[in-house]
C-alpha atoms as a PDB file:
ATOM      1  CA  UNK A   1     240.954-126.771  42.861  1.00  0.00           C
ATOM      2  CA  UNK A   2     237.633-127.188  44.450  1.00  0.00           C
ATOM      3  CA  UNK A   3     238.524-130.357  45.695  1.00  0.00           C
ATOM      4  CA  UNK A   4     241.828-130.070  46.898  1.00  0.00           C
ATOM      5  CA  UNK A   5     240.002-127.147  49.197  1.00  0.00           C
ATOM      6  CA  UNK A   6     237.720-130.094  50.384  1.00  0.00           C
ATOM      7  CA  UNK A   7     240.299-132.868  50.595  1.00  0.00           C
ATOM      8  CA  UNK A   8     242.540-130.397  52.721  1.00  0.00           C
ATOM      9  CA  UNK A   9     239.110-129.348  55.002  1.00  0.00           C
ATOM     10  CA  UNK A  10     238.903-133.069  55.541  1.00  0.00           C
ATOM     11  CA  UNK A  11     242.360-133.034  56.434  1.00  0.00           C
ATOM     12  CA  UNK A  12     242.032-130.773  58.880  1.00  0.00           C
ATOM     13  CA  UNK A  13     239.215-131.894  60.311  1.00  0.00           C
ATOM     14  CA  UNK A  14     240.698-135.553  60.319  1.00  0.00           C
ATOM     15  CA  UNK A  15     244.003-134.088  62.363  1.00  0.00           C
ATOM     16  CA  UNK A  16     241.700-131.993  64.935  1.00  0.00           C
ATOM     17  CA  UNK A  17     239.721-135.368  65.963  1.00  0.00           C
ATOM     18  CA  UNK A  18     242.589-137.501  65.994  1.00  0.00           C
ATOM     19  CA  UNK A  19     244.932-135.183  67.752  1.00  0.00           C
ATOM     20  CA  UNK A  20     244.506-134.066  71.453  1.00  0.00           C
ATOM     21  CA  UNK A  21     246.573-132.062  73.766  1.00  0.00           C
ATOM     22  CA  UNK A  22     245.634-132.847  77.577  1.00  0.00           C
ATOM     23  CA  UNK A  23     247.083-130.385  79.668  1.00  0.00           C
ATOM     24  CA  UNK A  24     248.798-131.045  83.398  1.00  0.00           C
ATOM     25  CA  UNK A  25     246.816-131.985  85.956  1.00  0.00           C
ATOM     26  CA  UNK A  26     244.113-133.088  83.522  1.00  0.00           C
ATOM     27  CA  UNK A  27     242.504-136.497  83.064  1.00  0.00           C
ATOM     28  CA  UNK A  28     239.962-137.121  79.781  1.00  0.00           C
ATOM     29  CA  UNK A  29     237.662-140.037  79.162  1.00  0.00           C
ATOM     30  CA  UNK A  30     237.727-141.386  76.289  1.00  0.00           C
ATOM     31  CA  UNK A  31     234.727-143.143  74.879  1.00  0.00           C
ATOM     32  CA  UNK A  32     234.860-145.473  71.729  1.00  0.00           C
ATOM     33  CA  UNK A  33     231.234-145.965  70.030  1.00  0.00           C
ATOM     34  CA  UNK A  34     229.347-145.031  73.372  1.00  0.00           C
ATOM     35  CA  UNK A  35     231.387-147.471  75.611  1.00  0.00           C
ATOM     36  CA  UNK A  36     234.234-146.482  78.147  1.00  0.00           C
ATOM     37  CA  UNK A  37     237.702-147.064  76.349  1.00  0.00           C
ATOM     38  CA  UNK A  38     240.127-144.585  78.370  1.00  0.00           C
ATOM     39  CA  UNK A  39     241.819-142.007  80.048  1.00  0.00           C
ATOM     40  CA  UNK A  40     244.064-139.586  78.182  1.00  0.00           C
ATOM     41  CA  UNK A  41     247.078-138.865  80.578  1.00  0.00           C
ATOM     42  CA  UNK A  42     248.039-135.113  80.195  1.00  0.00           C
ATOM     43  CA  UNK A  43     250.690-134.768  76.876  1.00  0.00           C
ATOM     44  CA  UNK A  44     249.750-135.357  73.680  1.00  0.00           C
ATOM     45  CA  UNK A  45     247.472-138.013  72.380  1.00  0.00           C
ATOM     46  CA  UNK A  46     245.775-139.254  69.311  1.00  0.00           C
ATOM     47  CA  UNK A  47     242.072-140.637  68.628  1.00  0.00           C
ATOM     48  CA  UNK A  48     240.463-142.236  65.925  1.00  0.00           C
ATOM     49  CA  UNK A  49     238.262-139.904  64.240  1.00  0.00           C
ATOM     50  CA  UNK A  50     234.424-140.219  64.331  1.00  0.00           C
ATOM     51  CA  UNK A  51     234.877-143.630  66.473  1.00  0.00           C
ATOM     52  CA  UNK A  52     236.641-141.965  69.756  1.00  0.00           C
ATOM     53  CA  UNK A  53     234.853-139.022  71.619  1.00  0.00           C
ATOM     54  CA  UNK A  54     236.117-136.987  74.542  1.00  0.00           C
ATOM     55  CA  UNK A  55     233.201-137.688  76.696  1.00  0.00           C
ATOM     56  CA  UNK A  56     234.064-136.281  80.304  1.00  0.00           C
ATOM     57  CA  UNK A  57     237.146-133.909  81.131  1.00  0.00           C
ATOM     58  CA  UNK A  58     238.449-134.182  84.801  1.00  0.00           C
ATOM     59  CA  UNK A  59     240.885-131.654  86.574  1.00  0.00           C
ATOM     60  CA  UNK A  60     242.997-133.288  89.407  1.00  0.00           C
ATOM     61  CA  UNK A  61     244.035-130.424  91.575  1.00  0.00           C
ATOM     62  CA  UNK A  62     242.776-130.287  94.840  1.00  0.00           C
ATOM     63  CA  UNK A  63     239.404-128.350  94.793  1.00  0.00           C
ATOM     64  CA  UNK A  64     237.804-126.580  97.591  1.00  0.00           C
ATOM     65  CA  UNK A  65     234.142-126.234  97.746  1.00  0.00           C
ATOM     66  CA  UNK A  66     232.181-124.349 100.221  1.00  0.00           C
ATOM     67  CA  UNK A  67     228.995-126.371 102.287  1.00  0.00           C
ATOM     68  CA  UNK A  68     225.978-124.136 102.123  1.00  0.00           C
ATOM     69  CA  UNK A  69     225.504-123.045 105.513  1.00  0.00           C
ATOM     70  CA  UNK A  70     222.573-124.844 107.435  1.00  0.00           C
ATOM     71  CA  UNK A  71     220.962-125.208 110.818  1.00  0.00           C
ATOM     72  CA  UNK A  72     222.228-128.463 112.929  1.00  0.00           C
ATOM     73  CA  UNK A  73     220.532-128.948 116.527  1.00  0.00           C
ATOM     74  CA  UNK A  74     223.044-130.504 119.128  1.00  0.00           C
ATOM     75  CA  UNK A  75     222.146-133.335 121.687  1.00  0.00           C
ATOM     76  CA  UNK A  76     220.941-130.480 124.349  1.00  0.00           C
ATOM     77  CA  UNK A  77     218.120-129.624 121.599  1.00  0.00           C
ATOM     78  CA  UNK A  78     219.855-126.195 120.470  1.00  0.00           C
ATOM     79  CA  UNK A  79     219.860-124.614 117.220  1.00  0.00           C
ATOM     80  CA  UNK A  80     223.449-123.883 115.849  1.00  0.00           C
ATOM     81  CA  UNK A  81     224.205-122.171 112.171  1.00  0.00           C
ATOM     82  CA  UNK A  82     226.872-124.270 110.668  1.00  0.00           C
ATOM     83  CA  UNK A  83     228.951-123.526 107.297  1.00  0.00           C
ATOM     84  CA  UNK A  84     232.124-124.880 106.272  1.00  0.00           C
ATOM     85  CA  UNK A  85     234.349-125.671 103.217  1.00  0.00           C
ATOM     86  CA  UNK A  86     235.021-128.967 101.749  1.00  0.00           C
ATOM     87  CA  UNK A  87     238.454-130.505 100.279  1.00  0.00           C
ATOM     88  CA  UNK A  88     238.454-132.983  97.731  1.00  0.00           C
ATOM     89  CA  UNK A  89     240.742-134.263  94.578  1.00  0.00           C
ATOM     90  CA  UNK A  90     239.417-136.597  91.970  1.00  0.00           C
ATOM     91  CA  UNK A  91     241.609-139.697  91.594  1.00  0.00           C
ATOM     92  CA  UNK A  92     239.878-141.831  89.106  1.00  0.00           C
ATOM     93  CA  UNK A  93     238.448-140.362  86.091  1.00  0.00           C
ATOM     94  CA  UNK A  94     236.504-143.172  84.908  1.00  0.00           C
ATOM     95  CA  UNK A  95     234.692-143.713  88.162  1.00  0.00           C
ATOM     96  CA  UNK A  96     234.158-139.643  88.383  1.00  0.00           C
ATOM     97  CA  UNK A  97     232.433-140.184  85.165  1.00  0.00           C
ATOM     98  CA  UNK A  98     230.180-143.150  85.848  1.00  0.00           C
ATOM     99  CA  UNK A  99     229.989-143.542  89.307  1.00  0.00           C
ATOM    100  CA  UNK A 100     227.498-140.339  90.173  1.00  0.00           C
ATOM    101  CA  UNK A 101     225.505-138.297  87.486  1.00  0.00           C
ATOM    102  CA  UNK A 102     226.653-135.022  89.548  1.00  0.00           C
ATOM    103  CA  UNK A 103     229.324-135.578  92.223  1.00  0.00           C
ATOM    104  CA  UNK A 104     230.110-132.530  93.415  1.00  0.00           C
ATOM    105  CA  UNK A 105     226.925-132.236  94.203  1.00  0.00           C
ATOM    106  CA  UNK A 106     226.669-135.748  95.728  1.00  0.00           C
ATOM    107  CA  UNK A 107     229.548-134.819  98.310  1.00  0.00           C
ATOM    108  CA  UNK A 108     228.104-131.687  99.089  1.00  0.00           C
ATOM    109  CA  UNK A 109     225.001-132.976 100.426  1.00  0.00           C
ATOM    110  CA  UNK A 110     226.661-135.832 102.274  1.00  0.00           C
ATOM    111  CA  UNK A 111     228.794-132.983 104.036  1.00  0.00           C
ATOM    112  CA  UNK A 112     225.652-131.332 105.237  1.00  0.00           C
ATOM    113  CA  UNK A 113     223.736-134.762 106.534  1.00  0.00           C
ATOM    114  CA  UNK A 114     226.857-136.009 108.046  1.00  0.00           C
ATOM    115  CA  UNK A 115     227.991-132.933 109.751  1.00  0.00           C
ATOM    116  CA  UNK A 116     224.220-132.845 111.053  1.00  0.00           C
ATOM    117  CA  UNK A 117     224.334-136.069 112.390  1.00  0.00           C
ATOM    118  CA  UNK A 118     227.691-135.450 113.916  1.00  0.00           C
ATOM    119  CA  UNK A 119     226.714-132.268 115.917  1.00  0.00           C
ATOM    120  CA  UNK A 120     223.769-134.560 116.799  1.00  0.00           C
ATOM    121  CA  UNK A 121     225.676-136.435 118.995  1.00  0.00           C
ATOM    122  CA  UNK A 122     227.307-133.253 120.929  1.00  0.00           C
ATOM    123  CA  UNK A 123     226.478-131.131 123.231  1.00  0.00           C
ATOM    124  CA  UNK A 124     226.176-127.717 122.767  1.00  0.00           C
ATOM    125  CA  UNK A 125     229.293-126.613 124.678  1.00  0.00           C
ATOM    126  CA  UNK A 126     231.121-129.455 123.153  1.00  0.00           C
ATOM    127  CA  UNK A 127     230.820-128.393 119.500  1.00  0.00           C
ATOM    128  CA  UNK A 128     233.200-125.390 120.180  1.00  0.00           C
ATOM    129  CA  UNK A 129     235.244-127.458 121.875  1.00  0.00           C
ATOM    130  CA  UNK A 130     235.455-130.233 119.675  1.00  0.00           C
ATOM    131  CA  UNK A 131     236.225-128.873 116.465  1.00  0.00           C
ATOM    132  CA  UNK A 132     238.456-131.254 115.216  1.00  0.00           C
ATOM    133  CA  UNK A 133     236.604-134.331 115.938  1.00  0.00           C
ATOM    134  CA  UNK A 134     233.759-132.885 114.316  1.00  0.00           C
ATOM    135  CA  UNK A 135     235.983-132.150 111.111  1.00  0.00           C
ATOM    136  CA  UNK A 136     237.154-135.866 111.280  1.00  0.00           C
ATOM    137  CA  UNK A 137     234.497-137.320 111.593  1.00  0.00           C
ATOM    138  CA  UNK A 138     232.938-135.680 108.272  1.00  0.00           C
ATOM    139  CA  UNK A 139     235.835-136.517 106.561  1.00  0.00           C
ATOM    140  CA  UNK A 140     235.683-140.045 107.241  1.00  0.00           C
ATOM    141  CA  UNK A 141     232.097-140.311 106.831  1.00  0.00           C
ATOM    142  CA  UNK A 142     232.350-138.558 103.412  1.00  0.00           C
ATOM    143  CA  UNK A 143     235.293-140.611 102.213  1.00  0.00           C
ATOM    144  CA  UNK A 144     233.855-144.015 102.524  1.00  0.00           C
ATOM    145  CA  UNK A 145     231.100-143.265 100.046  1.00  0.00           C
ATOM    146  CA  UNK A 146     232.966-140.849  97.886  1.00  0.00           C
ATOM    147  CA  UNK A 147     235.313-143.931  96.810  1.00  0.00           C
ATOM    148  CA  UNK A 148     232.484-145.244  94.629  1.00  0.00           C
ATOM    149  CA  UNK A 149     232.471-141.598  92.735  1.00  0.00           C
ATOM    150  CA  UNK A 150     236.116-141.938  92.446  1.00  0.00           C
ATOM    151  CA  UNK A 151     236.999-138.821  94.990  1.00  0.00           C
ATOM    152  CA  UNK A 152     239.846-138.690  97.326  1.00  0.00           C
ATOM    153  CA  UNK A 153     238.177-136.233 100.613  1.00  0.00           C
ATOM    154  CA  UNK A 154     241.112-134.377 102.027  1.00  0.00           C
ATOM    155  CA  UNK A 155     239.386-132.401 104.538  1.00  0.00           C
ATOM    156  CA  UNK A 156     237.314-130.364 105.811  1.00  0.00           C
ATOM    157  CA  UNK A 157     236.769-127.384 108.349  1.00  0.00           C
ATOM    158  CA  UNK A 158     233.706-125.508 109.701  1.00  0.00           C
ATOM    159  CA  UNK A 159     234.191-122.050 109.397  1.00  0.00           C
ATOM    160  CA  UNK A 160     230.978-120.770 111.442  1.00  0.00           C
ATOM    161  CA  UNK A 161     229.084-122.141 114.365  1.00  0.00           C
ATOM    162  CA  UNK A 162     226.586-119.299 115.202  1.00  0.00           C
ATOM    163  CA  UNK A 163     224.167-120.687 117.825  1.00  0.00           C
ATOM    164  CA  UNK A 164     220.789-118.170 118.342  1.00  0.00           C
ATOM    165  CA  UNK A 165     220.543-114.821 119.788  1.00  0.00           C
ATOM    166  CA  UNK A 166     219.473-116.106 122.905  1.00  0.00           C
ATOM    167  CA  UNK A 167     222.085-118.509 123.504  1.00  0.00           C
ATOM    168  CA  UNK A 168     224.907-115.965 122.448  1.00  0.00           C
ATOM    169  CA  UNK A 169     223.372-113.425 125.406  1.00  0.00           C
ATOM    170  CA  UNK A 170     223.226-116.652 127.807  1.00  0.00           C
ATOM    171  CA  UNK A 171     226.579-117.529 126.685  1.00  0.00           C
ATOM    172  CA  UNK A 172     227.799-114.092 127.277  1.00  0.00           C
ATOM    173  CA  UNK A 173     225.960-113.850 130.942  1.00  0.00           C
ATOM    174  CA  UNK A 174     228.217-117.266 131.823  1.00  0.00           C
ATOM    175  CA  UNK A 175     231.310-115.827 130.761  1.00  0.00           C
ATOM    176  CA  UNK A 176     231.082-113.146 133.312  1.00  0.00           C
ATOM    177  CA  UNK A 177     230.263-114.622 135.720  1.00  0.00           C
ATOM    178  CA  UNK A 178     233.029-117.150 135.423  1.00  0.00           C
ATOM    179  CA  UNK A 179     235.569-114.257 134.838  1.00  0.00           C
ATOM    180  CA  UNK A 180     233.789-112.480 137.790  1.00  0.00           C
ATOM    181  CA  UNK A 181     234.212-115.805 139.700  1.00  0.00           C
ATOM    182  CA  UNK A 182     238.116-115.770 138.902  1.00  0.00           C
ATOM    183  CA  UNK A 183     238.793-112.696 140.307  1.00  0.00           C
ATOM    184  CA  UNK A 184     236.713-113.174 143.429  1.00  0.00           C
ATOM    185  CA  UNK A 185     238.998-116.033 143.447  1.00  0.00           C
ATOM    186  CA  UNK A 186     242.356-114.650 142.908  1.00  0.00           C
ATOM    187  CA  UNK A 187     241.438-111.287 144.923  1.00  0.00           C
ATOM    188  CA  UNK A 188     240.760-114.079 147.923  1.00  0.00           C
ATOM    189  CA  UNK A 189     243.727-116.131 147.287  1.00  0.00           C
ATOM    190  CA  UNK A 190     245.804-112.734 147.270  1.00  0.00           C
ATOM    191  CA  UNK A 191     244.465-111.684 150.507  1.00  0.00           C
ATOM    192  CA  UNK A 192     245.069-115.144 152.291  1.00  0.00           C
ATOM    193  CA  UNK A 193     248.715-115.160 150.649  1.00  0.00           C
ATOM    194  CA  UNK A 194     249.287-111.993 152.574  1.00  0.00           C
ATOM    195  CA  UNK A 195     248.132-112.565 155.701  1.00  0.00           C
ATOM    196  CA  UNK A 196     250.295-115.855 155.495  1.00  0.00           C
ATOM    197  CA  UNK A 197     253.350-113.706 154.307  1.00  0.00           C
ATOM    198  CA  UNK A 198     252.666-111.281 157.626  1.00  0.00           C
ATOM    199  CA  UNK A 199     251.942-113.989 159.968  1.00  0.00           C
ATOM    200  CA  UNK A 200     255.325-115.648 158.833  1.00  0.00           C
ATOM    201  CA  UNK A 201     257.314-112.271 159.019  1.00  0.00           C
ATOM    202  CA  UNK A 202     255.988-111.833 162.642  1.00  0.00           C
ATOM    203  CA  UNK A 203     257.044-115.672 163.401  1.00  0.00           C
ATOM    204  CA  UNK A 204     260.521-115.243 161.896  1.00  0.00           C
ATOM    205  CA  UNK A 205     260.802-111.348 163.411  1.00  0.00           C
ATOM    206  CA  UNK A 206     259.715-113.153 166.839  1.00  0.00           C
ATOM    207  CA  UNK A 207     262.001-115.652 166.983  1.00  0.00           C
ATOM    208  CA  UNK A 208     264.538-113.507 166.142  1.00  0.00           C
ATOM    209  CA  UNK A 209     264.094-111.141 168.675  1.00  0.00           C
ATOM    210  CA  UNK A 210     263.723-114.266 170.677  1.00  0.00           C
ATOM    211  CA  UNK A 211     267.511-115.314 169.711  1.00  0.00           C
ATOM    212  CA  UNK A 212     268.868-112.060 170.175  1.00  0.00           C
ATOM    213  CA  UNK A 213     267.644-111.499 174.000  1.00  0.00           C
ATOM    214  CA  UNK A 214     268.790-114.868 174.724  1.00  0.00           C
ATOM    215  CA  UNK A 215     271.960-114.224 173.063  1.00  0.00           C
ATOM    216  CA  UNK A 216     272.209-111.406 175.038  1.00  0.00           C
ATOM    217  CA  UNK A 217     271.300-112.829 178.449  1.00  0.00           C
ATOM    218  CA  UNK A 218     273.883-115.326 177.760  1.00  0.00           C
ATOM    219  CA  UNK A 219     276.542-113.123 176.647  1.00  0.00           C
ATOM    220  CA  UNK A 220     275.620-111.008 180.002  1.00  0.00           C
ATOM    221  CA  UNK A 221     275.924-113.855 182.269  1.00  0.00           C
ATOM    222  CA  UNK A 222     279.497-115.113 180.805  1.00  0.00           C
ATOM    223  CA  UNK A 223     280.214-111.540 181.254  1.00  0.00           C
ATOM    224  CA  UNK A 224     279.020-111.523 185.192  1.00  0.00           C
ATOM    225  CA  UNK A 225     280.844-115.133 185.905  1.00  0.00           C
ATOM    226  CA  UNK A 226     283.374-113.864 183.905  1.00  0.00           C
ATOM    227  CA  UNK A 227     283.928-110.327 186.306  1.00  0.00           C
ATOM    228  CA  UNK A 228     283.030-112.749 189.688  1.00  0.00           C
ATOM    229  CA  UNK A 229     286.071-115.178 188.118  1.00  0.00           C
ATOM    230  CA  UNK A 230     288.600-112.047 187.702  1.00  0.00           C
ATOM    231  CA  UNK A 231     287.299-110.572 191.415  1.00  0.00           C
ATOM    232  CA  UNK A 232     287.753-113.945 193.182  1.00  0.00           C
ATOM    233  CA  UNK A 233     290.658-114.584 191.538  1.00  0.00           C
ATOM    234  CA  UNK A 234     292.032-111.356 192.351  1.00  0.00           C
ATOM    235  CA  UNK A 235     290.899-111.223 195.996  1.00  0.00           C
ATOM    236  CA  UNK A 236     292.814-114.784 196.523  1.00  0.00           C
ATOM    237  CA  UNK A 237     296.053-113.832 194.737  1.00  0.00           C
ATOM    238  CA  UNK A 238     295.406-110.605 197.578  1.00  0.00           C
ATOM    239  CA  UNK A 239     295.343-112.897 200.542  1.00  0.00           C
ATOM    240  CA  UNK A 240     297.837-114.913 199.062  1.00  0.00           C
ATOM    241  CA  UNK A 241     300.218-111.603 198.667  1.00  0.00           C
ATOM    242  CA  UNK A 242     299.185-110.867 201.912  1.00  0.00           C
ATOM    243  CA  UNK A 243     299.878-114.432 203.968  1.00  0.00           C
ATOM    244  CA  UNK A 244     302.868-114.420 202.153  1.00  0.00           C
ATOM    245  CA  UNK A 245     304.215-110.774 203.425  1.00  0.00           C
ATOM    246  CA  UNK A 246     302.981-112.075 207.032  1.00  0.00           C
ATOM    247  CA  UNK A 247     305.446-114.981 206.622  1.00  0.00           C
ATOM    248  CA  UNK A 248     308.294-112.530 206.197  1.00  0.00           C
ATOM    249  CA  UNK A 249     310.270-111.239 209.007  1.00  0.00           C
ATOM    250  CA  UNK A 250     308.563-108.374 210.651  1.00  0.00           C
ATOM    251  CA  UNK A 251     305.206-109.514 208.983  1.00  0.00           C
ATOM    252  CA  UNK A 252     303.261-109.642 212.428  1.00  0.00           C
ATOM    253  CA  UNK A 253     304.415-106.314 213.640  1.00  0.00           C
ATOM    254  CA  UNK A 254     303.315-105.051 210.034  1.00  0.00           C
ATOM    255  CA  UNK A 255     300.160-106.035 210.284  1.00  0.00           C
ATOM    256  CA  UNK A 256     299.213-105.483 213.696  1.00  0.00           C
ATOM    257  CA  UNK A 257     300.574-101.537 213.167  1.00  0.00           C
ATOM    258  CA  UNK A 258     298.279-102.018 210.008  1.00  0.00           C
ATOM    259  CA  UNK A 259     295.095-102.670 212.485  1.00  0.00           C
ATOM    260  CA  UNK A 260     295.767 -99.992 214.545  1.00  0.00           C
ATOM    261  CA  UNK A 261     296.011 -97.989 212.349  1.00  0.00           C
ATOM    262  CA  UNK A 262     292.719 -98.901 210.898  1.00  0.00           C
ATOM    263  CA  UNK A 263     291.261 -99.097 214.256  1.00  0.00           C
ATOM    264  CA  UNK A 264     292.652 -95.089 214.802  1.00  0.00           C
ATOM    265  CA  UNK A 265     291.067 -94.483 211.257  1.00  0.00           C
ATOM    266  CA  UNK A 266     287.443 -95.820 212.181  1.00  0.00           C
ATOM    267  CA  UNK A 267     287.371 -93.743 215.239  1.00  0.00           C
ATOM    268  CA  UNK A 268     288.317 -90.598 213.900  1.00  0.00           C
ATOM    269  CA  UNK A 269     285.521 -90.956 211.087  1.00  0.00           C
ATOM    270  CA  UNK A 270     283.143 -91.700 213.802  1.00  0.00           C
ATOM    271  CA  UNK A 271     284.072 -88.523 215.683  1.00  0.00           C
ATOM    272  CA  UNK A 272     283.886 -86.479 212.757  1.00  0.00           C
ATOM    273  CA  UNK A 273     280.248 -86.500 212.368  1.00  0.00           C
ATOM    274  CA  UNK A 274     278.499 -84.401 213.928  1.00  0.00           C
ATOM    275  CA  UNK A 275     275.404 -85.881 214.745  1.00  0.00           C
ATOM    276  CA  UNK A 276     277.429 -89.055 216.076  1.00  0.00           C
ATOM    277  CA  UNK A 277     278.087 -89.956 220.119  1.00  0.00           C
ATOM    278  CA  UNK A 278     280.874 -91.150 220.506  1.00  0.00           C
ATOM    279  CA  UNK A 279     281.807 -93.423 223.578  1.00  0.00           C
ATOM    280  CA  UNK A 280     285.187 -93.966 224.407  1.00  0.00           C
ATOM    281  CA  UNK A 281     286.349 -97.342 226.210  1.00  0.00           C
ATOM    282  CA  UNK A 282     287.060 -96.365 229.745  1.00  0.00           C
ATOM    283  CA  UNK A 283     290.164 -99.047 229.523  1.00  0.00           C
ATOM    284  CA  UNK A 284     292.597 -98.477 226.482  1.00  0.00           C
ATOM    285  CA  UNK A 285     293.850-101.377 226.688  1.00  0.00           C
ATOM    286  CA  UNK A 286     291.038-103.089 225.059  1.00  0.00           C
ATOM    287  CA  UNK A 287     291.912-101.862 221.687  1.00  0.00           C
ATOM    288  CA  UNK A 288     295.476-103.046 222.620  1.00  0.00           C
ATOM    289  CA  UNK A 289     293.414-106.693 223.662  1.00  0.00           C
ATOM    290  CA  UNK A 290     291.496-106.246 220.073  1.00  0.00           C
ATOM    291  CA  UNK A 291     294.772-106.275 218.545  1.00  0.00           C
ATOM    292  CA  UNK A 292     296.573-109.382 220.239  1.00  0.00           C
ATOM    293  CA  UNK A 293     293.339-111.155 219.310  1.00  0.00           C
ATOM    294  CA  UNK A 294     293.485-110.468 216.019  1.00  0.00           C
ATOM    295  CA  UNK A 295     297.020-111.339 215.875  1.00  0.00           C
ATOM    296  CA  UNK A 296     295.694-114.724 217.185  1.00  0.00           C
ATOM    297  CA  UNK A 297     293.442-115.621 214.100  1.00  0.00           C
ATOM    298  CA  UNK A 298     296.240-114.950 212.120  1.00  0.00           C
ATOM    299  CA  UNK A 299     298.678-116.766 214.016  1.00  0.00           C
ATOM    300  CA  UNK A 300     296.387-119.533 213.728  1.00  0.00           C
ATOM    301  CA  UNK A 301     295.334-119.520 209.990  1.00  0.00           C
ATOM    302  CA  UNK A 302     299.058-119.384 209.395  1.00  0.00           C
ATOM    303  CA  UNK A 303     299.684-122.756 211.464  1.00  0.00           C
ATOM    304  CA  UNK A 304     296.739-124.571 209.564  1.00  0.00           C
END
């Protein structure tokens, strides 16, 4: 009974060593006798007991691991506080296991010397600019000798840049006085847009006016030709009326009744006024002769 207990213990024992489960995601080195003789791939897998060892045990997820913060001084000799956090994924299990004692430990400090000689080559202003080159540039840097330790570096990002007090205040002092600078700027550029905006209403309020008077003064001269046109024309179609009654039968005798009549009128208005001498012809007849000449210039703008 004893040693069916013992033989089954063995058994046991036997099936444990020779039997392993790697889960997802998971990548074990195997080691035969000391010496490198695999990589269990996640499922199950089976060993030969007391000759194969699980010597290193490798997850392959991507693992983020933060940079101890440190001081970096940028190519203007300032100070600046940088931390970030690091991205990496192991890829090959057997280098992870041989190529560095510690790797994670390895990367770490590369971060920190590379993003130190990275911000060395920056100005101070250019480091918050410049974010993303800095980040690249620490990746790449960090990639090329994490190959050997068989690490994949996905990326990486700064999370702090905290330059000293004194810089901060100095900082602060130039960012008021550039905002103070923009509105100087703006107020100025508002106040030149206005007087251009009144300066062009008085132009285009000018020339209007302008247009309207001359509008006008046109309008009232075609309305003065216009009334000279209708009184000339109405004065001729007169004289034309007139020549034409003269050219009737009886038309002389008309007319020179007509002018004495007038010539009756004109001395009774004179003798009306009051304050008016009158002097009368001492011959008659020389309204009668006024008359008969009269007669005459007609007689002779009707034979032209």
């Amino acid at each position: 009974m004893e040693i069916a207990i013992v033989i089954f213990v063995i058994a046991v024992i036997f099936i444990t060593r020779s039997i392993k489960v790697v889960p997802q995601q998971h990548a074990w080195v195997i080691e035969r006798l000391g010496k490198y003789h695999g990589t269990l791939t996640p499922g199950l897998n089976f060993l030969v007991p007391f000759v194969d060892r699980v010597a290193y045990k490798h997850v392959l997820k991507e693992i983020p691991l933060d940079i101890a913060s440190q001081i970096c001084i940028t190519r203007d000799n300032t100070q600046l506080q940088v931390d970030g956090i690091l991205y990496f994924q192991v890829t090959d299990a057997m280098r992870a296991s041989y190529g560095s004692s510690n790797y994670i430990l390895a990367i770490s400090q590369l971060a920190q010397t590379s993003l130190r000689s990275v911000i060395g080559k920056l100005e101070l202003d250019k480091t918050f600019e410049e974010r993303n080159i800095i980040n690249a540039q620490v990746v790449q840097a960090i990639d090329e000798a994490a190959l050997n330790w068989g690490v994949k570096v996905l990326r990486y990002e700064i999370k702090d840049l905290t330059p000293p007090k004194e810089i901060l205040h100095a900082m602060q002092q130039q960012i008021t006085a550039e905002r103070e600078k923009r509105a100087l700027i703006a107020a100025s550029e508002g106040r030149r847009q206005e007087q251009i905006n009144i300066a062009t209403g008085e132009r285009e309020a000018f020339i209007a006016r302008s247009e309207g008077e001359k509008q006008a003064a046109i309008n009232n001269a075609q309305g003065e030709a216009g009334a000279i046109t209708a009184v000339a024309e109405a004065t001729a179609r007169a004289i034309e009326v007139v020549a034409n009654a003269i050219r009737q039968p009886g038309g002389e005798q008309a007319v020179q009744l007509k002018v004495a009549e007038r010539a009756v009128d004109a001395y009774s208005k004179v003798a009306a006024e009051s304050s008016t001498t009158l002097i009368v012809p001492s011959n008659m007849t020389e309204v009668s002769a006024l008359i008969t000449s009269a007669m005459k210039m007609i007689q002779t703008q009707k034979a032209q």
